[in-house]
Protein backbone atom coordinates (compact mmCIF):
# COMPACT_ATOMS: atom_id res chain seq x y z
CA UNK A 1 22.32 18.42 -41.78
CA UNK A 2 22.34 17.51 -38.24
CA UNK A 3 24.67 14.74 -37.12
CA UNK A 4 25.10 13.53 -33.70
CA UNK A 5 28.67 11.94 -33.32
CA UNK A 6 29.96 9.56 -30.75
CA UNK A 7 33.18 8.30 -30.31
CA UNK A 8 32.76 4.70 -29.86
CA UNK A 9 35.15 1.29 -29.20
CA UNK A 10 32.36 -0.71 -31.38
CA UNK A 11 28.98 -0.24 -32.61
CA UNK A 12 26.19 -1.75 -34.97
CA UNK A 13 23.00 -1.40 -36.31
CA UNK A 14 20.50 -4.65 -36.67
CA UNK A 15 17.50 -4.94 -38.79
CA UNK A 16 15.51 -7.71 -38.36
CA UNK A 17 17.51 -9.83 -36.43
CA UNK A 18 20.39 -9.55 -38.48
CA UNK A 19 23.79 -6.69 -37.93
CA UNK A 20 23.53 -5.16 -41.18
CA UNK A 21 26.57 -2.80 -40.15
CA UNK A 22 29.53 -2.78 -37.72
CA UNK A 23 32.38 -0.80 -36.70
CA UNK A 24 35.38 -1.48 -34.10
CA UNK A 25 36.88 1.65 -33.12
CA UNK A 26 35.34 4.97 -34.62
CA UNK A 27 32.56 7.08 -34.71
CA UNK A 28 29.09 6.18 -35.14
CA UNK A 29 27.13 9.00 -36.40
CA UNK A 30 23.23 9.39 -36.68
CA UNK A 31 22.80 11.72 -39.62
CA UNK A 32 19.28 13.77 -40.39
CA UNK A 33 19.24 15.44 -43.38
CA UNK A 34 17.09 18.86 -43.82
CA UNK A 35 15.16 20.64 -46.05
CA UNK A 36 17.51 22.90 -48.55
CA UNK A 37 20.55 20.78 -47.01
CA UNK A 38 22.80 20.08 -50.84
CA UNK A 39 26.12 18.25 -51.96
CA UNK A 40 27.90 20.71 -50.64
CA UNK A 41 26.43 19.89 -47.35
CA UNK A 42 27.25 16.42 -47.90
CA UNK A 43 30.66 17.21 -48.50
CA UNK A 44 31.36 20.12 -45.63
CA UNK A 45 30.03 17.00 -43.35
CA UNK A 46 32.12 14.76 -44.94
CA UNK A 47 35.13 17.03 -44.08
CA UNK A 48 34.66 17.63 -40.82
CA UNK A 49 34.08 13.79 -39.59
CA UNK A 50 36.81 12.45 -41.07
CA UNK A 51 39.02 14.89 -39.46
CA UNK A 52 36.94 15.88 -36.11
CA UNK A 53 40.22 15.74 -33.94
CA UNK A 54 38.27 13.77 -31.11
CA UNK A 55 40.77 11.39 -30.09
CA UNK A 56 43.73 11.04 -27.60
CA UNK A 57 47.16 11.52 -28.00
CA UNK A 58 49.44 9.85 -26.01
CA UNK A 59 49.36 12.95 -23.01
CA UNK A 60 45.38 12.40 -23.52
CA UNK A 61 44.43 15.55 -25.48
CA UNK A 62 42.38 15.38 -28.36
CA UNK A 63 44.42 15.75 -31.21
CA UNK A 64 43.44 12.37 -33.33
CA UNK A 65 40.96 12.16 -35.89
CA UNK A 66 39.31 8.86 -37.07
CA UNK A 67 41.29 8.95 -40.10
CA UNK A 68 45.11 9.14 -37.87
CA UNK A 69 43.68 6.06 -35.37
CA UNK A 70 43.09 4.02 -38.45
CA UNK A 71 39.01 3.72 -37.07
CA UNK A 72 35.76 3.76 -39.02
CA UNK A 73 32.84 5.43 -39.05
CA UNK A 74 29.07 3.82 -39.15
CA UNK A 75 26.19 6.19 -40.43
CA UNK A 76 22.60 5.72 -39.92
CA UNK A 77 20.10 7.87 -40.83
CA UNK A 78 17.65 9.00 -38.60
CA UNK A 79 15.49 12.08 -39.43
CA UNK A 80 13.99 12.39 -35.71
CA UNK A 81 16.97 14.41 -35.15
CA UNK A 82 15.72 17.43 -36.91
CA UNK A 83 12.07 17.31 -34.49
CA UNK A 84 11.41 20.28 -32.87
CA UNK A 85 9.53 19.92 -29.59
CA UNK A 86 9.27 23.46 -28.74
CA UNK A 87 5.79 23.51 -28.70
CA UNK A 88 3.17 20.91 -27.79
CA UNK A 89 3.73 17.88 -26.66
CA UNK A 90 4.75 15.66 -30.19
CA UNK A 91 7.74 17.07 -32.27
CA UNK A 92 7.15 18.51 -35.11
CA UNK A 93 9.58 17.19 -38.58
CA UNK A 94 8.49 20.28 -41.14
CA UNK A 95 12.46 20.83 -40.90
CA UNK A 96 13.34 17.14 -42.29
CA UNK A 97 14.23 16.69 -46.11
CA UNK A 98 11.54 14.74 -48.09
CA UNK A 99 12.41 11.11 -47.99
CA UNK A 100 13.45 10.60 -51.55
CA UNK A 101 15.94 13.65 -50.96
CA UNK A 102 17.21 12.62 -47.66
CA UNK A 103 18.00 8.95 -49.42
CA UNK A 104 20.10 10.72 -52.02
CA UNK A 105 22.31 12.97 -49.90
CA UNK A 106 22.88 10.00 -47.40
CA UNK A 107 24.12 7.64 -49.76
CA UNK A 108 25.89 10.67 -51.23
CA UNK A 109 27.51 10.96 -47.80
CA UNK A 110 28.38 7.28 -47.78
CA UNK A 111 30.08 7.34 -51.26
CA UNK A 112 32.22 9.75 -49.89
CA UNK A 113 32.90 8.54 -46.86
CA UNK A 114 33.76 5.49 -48.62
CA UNK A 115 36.09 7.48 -51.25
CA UNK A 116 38.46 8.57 -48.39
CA UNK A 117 39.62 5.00 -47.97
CA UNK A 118 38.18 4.90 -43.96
CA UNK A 119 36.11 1.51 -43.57
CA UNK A 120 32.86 2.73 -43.55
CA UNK A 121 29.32 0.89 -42.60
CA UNK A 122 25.58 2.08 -42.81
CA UNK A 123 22.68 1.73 -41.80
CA UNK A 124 19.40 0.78 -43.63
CA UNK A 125 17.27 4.06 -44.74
CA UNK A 126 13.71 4.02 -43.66
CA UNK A 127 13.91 1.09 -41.88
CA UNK A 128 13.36 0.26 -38.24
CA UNK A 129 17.02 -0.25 -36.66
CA UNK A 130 18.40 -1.67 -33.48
CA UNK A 131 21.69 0.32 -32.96
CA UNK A 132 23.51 -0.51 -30.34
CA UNK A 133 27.36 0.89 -28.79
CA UNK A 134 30.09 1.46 -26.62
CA UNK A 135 30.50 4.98 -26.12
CA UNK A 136 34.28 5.48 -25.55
CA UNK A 137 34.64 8.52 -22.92
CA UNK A 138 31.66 9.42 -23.25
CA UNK A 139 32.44 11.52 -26.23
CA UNK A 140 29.50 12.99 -27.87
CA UNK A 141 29.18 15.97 -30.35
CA UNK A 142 26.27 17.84 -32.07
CA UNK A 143 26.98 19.25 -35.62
CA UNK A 144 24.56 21.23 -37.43
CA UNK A 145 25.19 22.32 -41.00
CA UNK A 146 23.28 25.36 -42.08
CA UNK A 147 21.84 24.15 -45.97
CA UNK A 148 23.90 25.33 -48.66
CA UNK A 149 26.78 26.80 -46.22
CA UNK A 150 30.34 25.37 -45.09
CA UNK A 151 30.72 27.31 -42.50
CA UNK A 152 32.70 26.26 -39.51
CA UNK A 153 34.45 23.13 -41.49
């Protein structure tokens, strides 16, 4: 799984006109999933967003996760994530689960998300999204999960 994660003050996702998911303060994170990525995937991802110490204490360090600032977290999927544009000129998505698997593990990741208790929003799968934000710092982070490892969490 590759998950690009941005600490934001708000942030939503439209489809067709209409926000079909918003957060206040919290992390919005664009999730792709890859081939031979599992549960266990799901859940090493799971782990580390919901304590990712990536906000400010009171002297300004980052020593807050989204969980201790009472924030949420909004998830859309978005398999361009995992193109590689290496070589040629168009990127190439060979990496990227099948569709049907990459449905499963996202709402996997959602139900999980949503188990922890932290308010938790989505996107729509496969469908063309407006997302738009506040990035709060900027703070931005790339996380790649090797498939079927939880290393680094």
């Amino acid at each position: 799984m590759r998950a690009v994660i941005q600490r934001v003050s708000w942030a939503q996702v439209t489809v067709d006109s209409t926000v079909i998911g918003r957060i206040e303060k919290g992390l919005l994170v664009l999730l792709g999933v890859a081939q031979g990525d599992d549960h266990s995937t799901a859940q090493a991802l799971v782990e580390k967003l919901i304590h990712l110490r990536i906000f400010a204490n009171e002297e300004g360090r980052f020593d807050r996760s989204v969980q201790d600032v009472g924030g949420s977290i909004l998830v859309v999927s978005q398999f361009t994530l995992l193109g590689d544009c290496r070589k040629g000129r168009r990127p190439n998505f060979t990496e990227a689960a099948a569709p049907a698997e990459a449905s499963a593990l996202y709402t996997y990741v959602i139900e999980l998300l949503q188990k922890t208790g932290i308010p938790t929003a989505t996107g729509q799968f496969q469908a063309h999204m407006e997302v738009a934000s506040a990035n709060d710092g900027p703070v931005t982070i790339i996380l790649d999960l090797p498939a079927n490892s939880r290393e680094g969490t």
